[in-house]
Every structure is written in C-alpha cells, then in structure tokens.
Protein backbone atom coordinates (compact mmCIF):
# COMPACT_ATOMS: atom_id res chain seq x y z
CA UNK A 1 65.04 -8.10 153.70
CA UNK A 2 64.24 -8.39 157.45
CA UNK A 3 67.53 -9.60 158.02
CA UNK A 4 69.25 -6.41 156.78
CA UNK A 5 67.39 -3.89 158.37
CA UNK A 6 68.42 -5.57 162.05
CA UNK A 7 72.26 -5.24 160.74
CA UNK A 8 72.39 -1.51 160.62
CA UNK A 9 73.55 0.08 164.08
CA UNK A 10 70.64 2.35 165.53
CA UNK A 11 72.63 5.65 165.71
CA UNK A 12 72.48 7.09 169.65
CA UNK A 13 70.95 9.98 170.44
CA UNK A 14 74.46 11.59 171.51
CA UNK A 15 75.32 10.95 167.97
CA UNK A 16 72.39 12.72 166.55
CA UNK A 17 73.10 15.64 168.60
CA UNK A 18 76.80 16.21 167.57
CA UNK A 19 75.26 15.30 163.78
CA UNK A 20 73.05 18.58 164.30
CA UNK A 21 75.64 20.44 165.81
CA UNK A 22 78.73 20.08 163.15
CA UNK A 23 75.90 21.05 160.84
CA UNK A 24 74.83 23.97 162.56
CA UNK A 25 78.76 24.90 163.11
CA UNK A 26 79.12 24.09 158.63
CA UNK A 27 76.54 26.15 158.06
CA UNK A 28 77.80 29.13 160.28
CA UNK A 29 80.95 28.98 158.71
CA UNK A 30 79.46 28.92 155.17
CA UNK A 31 77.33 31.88 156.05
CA UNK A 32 80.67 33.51 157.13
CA UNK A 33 82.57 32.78 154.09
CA UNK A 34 79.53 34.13 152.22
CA UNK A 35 79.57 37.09 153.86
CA UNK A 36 83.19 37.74 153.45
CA UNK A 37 82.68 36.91 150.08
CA UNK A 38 80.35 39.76 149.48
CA UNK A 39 81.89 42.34 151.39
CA UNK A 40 85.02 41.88 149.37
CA UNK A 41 83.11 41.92 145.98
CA UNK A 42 81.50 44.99 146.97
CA UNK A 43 84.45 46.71 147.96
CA UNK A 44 86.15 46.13 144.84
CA UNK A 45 83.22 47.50 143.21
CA UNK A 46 83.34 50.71 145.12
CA UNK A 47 86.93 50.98 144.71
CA UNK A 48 86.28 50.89 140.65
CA UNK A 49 83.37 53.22 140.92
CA UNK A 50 85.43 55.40 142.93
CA UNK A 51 88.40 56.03 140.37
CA UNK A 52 85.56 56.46 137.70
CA UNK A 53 84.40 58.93 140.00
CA UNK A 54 87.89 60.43 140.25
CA UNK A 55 88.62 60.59 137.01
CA UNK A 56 85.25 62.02 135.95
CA UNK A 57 85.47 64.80 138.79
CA UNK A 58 88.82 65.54 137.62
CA UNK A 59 87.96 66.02 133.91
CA UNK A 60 85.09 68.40 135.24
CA UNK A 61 86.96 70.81 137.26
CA UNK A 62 89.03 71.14 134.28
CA UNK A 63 86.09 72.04 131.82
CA UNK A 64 84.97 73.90 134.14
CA UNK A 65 88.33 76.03 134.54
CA UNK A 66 88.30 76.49 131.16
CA UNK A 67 84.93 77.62 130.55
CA UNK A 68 85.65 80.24 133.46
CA UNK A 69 88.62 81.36 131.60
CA UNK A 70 86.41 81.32 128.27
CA UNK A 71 83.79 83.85 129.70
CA UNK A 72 86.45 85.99 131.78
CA UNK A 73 87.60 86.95 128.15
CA UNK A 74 84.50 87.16 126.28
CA UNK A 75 83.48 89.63 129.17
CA UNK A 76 86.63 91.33 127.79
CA UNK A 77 85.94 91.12 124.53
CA UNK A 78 82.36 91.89 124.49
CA UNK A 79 82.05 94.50 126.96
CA UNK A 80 85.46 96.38 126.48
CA UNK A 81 86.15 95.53 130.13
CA UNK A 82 89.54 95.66 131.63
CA UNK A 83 90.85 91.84 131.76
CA UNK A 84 91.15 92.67 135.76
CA UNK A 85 87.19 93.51 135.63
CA UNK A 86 86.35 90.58 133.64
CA UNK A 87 88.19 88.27 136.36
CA UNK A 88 87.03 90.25 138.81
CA UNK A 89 82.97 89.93 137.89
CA UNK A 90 83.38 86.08 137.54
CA UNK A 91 85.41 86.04 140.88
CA UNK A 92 82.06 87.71 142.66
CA UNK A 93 79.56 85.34 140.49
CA UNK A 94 81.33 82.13 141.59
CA UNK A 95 82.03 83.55 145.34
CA UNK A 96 77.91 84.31 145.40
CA UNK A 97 77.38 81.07 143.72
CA UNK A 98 79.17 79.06 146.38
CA UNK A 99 78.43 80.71 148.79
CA UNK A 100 74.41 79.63 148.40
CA UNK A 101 75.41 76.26 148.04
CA UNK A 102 77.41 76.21 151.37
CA UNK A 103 74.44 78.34 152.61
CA UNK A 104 72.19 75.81 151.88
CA UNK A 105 74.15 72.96 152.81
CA UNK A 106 74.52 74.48 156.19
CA UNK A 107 70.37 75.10 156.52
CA UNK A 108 70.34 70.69 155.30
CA UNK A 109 72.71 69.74 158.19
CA UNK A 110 70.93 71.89 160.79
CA UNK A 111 67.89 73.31 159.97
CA UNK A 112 67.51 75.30 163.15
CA UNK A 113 70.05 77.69 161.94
C-alpha cells in the first residue's frame, strides 16, 4: 500500500492552476450555450404566440366589422333612419369611442398633459 501511494506524481501547483482555469473557461462556455439555448427557445415561443395573436386579432376586427354593419342596419330598420344616418350615428359613436381611448392613452404616457 505504501509503495503505491509514493508512485503517483504530486501534480504542481502550475498544473492545478491551469486545472481551475480550463474549468472556469468550461463552465463559461456552458453558461453561454445555456443562455443561447434559452433565448432561442423563447423566441420561438414568442414567434408562435405572436401568429396566435395575429390570427386572433384578425378574426376580431372582422366580428367586429360585422357587428358594426349589423347595428348600422338595425338602426335602419328599427328607427326608420336613412341608411346614410344609420352609418352616420355609428361613424360618431366609434369616432367618440376612440377618441377616449387615444385620450386616455395620451394622459398614461404623459400625465402632465
């Protein structure tokens, strides 16, 4: 037992040294390639979130055309309104609408205003 012990080389302490450092440089590089690793996996999630987003914004505006339509005419129908009328009250209720949003979007960017 004695006699094995005395046959392994003491490692130097220059050898210990560049032991730590290629280490240190494996585990900078891993942390790297982890990083990479995530940024990529999140930006293909954001990419699929965004064309569900897409789509579902898409789909929207189009209900939401065709429920304008809808009450334009039962303005016509209900009231006796001209058809320009109709159009014409919805046109002001959206404008208004929008306008309050932008209004207040406006008072959330700078309040000072």
């Amino acid at each position: 037992m004695p006699g094995d012990a005395q046959g392994v080389p003491k490692p130097t302490l220059l050898s210990l040294v560049r032991g730590i450092i290629d280490d240190a440089k494996q585990l900078v590089i891993g942390q790297y390639e982890f990083r990479k690793y995530q940024t990529l996996r999140q930006i293909a999630k954001a990419k699929a979130a965004a064309i569900w987003i897409g789509i579902g914004i898409a789909f929207a505006v189009i209900g939401t055309i065709l429920i304008t339509l809808m009450v334009v005419h039962l303005l016509h129908d209900v009231l006796n309104l001209p058809l320009w009328g109709s159009y014409g009250i919805v046109g002001i209720v959206l404008l208004v609408v929008g306008g309050g949003f932008l209004y207040g979007a406006k008072k959330r960017i700078n309040p000072d205003l």
